[in-house]
Each structure stands twice: as C-alpha cells, then as structure tokens.
C-alpha atoms as a PDB file:
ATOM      1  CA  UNK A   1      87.035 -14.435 -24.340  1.00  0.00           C
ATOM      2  CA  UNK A   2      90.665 -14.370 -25.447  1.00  0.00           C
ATOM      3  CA  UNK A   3      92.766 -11.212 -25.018  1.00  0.00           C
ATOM      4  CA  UNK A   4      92.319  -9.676 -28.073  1.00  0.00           C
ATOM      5  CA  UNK A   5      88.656  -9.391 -27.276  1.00  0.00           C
ATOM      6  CA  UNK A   6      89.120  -7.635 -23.648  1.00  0.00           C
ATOM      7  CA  UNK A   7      90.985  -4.879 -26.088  1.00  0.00           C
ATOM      8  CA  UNK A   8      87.903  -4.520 -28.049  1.00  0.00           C
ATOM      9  CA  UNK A   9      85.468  -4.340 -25.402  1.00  0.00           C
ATOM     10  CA  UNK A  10      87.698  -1.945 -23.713  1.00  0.00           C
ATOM     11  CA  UNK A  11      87.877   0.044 -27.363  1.00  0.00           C
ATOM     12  CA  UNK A  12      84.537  -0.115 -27.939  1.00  0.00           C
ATOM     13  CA  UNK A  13      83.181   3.456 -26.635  1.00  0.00           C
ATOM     14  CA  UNK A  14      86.422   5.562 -28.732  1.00  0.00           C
ATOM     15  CA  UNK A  15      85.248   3.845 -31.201  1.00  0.00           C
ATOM     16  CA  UNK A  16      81.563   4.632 -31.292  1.00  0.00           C
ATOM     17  CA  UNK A  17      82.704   7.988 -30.575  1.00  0.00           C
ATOM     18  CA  UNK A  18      84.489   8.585 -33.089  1.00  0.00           C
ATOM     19  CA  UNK A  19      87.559   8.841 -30.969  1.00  0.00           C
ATOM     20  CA  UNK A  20      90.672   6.885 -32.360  1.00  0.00           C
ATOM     21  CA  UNK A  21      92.661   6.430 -35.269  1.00  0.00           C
ATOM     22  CA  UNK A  22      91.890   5.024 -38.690  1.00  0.00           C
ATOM     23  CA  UNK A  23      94.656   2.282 -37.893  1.00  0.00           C
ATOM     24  CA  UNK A  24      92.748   1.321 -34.455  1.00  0.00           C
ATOM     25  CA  UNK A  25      89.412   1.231 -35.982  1.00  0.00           C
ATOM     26  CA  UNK A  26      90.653  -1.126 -39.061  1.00  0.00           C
ATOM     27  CA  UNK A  27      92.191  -3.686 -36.557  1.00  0.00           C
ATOM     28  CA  UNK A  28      88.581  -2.922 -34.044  1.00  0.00           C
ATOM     29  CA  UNK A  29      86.136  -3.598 -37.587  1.00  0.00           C
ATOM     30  CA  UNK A  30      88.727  -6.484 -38.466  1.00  0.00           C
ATOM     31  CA  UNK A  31      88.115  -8.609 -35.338  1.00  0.00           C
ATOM     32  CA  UNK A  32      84.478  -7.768 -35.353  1.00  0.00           C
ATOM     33  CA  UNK A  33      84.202  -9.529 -38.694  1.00  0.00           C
ATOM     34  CA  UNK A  34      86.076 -13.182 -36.838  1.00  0.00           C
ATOM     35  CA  UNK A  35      84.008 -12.682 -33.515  1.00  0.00           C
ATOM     36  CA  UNK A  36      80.645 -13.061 -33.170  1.00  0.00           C
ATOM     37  CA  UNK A  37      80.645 -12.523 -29.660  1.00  0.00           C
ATOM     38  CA  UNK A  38      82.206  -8.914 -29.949  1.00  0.00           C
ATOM     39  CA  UNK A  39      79.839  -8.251 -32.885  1.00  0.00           C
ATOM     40  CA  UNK A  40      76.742  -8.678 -30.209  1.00  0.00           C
ATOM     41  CA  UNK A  41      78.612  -6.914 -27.305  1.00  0.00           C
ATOM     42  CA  UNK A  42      79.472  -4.177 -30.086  1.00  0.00           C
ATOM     43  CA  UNK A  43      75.633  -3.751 -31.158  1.00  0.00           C
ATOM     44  CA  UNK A  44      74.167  -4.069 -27.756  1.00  0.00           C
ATOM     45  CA  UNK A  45      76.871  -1.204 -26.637  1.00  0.00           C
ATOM     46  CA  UNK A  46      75.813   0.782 -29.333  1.00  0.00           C
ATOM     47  CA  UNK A  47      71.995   0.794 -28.447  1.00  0.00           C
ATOM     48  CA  UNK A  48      72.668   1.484 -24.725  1.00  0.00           C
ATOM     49  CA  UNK A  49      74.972   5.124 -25.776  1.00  0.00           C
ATOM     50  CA  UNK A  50      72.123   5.551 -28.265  1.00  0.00           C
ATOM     51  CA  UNK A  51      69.203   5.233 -25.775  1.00  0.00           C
ATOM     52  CA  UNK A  52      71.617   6.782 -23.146  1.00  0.00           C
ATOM     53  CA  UNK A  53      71.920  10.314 -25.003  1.00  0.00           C
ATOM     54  CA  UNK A  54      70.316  13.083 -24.464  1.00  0.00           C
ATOM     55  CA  UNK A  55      67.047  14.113 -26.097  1.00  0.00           C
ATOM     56  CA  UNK A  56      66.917  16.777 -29.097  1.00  0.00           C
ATOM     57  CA  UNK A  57      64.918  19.793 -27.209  1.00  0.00           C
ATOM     58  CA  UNK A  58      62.903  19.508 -30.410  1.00  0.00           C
ATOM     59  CA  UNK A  59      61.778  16.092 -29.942  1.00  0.00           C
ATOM     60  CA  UNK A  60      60.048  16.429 -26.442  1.00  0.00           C
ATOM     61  CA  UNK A  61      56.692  17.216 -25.983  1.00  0.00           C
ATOM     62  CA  UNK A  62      55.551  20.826 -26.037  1.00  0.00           C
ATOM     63  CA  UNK A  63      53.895  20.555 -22.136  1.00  0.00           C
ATOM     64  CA  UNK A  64      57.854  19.366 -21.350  1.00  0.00           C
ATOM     65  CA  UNK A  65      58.761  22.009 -19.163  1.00  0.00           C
ATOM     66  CA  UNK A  66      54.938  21.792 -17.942  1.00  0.00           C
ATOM     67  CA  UNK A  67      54.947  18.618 -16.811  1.00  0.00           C
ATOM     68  CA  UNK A  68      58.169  18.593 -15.417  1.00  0.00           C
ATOM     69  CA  UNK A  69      57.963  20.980 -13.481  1.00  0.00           C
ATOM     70  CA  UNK A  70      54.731  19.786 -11.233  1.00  0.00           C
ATOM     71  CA  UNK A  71      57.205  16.399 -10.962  1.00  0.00           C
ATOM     72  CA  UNK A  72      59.568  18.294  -9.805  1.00  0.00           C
ATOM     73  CA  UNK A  73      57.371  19.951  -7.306  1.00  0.00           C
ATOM     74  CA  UNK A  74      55.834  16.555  -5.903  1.00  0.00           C
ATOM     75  CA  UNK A  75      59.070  15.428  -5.762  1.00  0.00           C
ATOM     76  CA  UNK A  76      59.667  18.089  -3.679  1.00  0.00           C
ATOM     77  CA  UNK A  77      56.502  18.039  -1.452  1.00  0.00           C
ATOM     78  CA  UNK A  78      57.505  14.247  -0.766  1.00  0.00           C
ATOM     79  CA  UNK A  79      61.023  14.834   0.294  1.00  0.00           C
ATOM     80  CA  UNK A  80      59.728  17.206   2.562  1.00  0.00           C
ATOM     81  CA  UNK A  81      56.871  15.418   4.037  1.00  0.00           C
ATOM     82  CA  UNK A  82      58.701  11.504   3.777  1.00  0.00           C
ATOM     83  CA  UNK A  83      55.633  10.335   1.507  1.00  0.00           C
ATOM     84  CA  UNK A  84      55.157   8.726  -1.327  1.00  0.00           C
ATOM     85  CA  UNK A  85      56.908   5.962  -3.667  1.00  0.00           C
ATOM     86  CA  UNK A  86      60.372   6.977  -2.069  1.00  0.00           C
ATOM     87  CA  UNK A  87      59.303   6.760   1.453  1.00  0.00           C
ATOM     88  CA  UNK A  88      61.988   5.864   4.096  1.00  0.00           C
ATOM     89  CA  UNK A  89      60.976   2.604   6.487  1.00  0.00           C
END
C-alpha cells in the first residue's frame, strides 16, 4: 500500500456517505479505477455499512416487538440468576 491508498481507505466512509466534495470524490473514483486493491477494500467497506444499518421498521417481522421482548426478559432472568449462555466462571 503506497500513500495515496492510506488516503483512500481513510476517505472511504465520506465517501459512501455522501460526505465530501465533487473534487474529492473524482480523485477517490480516479484511483479506484488504477487499484485493485482499494477497489476490494472499497466494496467489502461498502457491504459491512450496508449490513451494519439499521433495519426499515417495515421490513421486520410483525411478532418483532413480540419476540423481542420475551429475549429481553430471559435476558433479564439470566442476569439476575447468573445462568445461561452468558454465565460467569
């Protein structure tokens, strides 16, 4: 990695948000198009803020809230009692 790519990398998030000028994102899109390594660290950042984001309230399942909330309430019920997946040794 030379150090016009540690710029990118550290770019890449304004970019994908939408955050910086049209000058910056020429010269980002420019380099992408010599650096094949960038281009994969570009994608791969791109799928991690995509899965990262939060869920449309419209997309999640109608028992949601339901379901959730007996988690929530085992979650709960282990903290109290020190059972379960999250037990302390």
């Amino acid at each position: 990695m030379y150090r016009k790519c540690s710029v990118i990398a550290n770019k890449i998030s304004d970019i994908i948000d939408g955050e910086v000028d049209v000058a910056t994102r020429l010269r980002f899109f420019s380099h992408l198009m010599i650096c094949p390594k960038c281009i994969k660290y570009y994608n791969q950042f791109k799928l991690i803020k995509q899965a990262a984001s939060e869920p449309d309230p419209d997309e999640l399942p109608a028992d949601f809230d339901k379901v959730m909330g007996f988690v929530m309430k085992e979650v709960d019920a282990n903290e109290k009692h020190n059972t379960g997946p999250l037990k302390e040794n």
